[in-house]
Protein backbone atom coordinates (compact mmCIF):
# COMPACT_ATOMS: atom_id res chain seq x y z
CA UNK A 1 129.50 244.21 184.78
CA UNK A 2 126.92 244.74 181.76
CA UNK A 3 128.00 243.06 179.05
CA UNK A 4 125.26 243.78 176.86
CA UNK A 5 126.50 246.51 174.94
CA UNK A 6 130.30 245.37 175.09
CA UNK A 7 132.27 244.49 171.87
CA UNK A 8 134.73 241.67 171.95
CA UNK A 9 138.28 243.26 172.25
CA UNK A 10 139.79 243.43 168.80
CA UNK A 11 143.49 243.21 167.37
CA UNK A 12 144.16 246.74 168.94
CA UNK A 13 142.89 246.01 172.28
CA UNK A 14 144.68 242.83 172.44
CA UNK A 15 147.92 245.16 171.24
CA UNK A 16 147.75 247.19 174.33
CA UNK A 17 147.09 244.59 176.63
CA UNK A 18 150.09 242.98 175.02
CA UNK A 19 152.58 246.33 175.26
CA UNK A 20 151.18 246.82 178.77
CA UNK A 21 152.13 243.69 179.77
CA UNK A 22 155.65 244.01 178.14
CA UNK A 23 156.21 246.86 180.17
CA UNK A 24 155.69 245.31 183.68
CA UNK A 25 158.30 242.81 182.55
CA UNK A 26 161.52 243.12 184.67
CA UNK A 27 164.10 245.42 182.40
CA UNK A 28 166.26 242.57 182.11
CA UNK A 29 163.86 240.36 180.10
CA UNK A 30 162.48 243.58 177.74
CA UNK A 31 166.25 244.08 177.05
CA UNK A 32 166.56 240.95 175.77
CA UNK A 33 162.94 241.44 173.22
CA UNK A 34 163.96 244.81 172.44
CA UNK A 35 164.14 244.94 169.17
CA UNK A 36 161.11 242.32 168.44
CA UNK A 37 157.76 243.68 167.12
CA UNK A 38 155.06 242.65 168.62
CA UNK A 39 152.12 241.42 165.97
CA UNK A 40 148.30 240.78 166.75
CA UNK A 41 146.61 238.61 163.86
CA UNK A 42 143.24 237.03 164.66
CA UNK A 43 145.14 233.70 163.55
CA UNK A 44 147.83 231.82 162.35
CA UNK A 45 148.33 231.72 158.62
CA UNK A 46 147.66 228.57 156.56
CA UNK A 47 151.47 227.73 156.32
CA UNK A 48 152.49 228.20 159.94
CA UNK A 49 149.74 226.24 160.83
CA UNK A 50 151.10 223.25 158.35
CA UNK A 51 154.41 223.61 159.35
CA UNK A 52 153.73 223.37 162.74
CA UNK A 53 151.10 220.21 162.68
CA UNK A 54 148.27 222.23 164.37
CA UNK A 55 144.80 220.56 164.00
CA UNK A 56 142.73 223.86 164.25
CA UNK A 57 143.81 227.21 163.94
CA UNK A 58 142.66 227.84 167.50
CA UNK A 59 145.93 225.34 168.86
CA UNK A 60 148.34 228.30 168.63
CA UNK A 61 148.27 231.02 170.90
CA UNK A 62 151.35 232.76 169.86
CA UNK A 63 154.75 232.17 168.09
CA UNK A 64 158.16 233.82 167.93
CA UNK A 65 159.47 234.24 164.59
CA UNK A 66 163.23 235.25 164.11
CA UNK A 67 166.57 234.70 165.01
CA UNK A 68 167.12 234.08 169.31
CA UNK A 69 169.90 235.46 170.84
CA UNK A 70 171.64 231.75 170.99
CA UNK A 71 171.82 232.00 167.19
CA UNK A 72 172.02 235.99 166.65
CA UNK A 73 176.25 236.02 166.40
CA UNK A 74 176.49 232.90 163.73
CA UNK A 75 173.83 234.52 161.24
CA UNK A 76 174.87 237.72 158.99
CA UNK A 77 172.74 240.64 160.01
CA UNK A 78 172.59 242.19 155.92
CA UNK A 79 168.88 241.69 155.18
CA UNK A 80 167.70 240.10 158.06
CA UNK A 81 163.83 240.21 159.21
CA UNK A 82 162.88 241.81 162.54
CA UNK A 83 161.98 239.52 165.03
CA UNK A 84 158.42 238.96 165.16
CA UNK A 85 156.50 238.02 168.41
CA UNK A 86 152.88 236.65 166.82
CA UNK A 87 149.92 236.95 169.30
CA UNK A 88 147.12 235.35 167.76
CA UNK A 89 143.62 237.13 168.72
CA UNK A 90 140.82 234.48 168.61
CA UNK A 91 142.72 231.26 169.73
CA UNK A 92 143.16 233.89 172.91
CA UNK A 93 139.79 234.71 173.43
CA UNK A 94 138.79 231.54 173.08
CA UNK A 95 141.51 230.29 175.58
CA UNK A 96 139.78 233.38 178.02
CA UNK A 97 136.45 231.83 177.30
CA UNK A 98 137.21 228.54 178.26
CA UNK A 99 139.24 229.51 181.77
CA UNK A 100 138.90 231.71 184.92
CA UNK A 101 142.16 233.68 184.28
CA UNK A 102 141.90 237.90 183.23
CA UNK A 103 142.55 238.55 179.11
CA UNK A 104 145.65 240.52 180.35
CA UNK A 105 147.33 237.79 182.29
CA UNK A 106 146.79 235.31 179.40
CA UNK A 107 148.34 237.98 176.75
CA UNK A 108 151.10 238.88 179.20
CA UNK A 109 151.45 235.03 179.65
CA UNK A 110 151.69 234.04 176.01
CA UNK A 111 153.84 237.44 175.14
CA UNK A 112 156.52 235.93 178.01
CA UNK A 113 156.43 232.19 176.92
CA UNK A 114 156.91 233.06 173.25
CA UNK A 115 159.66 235.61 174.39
CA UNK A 116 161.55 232.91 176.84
CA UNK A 117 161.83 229.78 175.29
CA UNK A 118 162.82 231.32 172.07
CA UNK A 119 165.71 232.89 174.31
CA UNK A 120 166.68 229.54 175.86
CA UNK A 121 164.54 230.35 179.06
CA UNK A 122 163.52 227.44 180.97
CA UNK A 123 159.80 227.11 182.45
CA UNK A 124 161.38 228.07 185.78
CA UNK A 125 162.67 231.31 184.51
CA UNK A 126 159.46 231.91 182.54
CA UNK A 127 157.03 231.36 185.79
CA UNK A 128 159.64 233.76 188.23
CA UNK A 129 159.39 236.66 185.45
CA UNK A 130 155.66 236.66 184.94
CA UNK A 131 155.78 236.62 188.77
CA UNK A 132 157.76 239.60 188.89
CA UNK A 133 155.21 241.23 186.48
CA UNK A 134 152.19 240.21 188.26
CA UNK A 135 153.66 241.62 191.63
CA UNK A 136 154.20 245.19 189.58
CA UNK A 137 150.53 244.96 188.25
């Protein structure tokens, strides 16, 4: 492949990459994201970034923001935020440029981790679904 004339992806390529990763997912596990938006930044903010400890703003890959479906029933829904699935652009890349795994596999693979253990997957669960999903690409 030429790369000479090839533009990093951007926040909309990582977007679709993301979506069509979300759609080989098994229906069971998009049922339970369903009504999450999926958001591509090219990083963290400042205060997620505090809050969570990171040294760089390159540490976070993604983060689920929201209320899981363990905790959905005990909080009122009146004014409550969308669930947010955060896929954070350069950290990505630079996680691609560092490995030998395809961009798509490491967005599907962050998409599904931020996705499970919010929902009280374990890392069982998580590796059989983004099995399933590699076996449909």
């Amino acid at each position: 492949m030429d790369w000479t004339d090839l533009p990093a992806p951007d926040l909309a390529d990582i977007e679709r990459l993301a979506e069509e990763g979300f759609a080989r997912l098994p229906q069971e596990f998009r049922a339970l994201a369903a009504t999450a938006v999926i958001r591509v930044d090219d990083f963290p903010t400042e205060e997620v970034l505090a809050e969570l400890g990171a040294e760089s703003e390159f540490d976070l890959l993604g983060l689920f923001t929201g209320v899981g479906l363990a905790h959905a029933d005990a909080i009122p829904r009146t004014g409550q935020m969308p669930n947010v699935i955060h896929l954070y652009r350069r950290p990505i890349l630079d996680y691609w440029a560092e490995h030998e795994e395809k961009l798509g596999a490491i967005v599907t693979h962050v998409l599904v981790h931020e996705i499970g253990h919010h929902f009280g997957l374990s890392d069982e669960d998580i590796d059989a679904i983004e099995a399933a999903a590699a076996a449909e690409a």
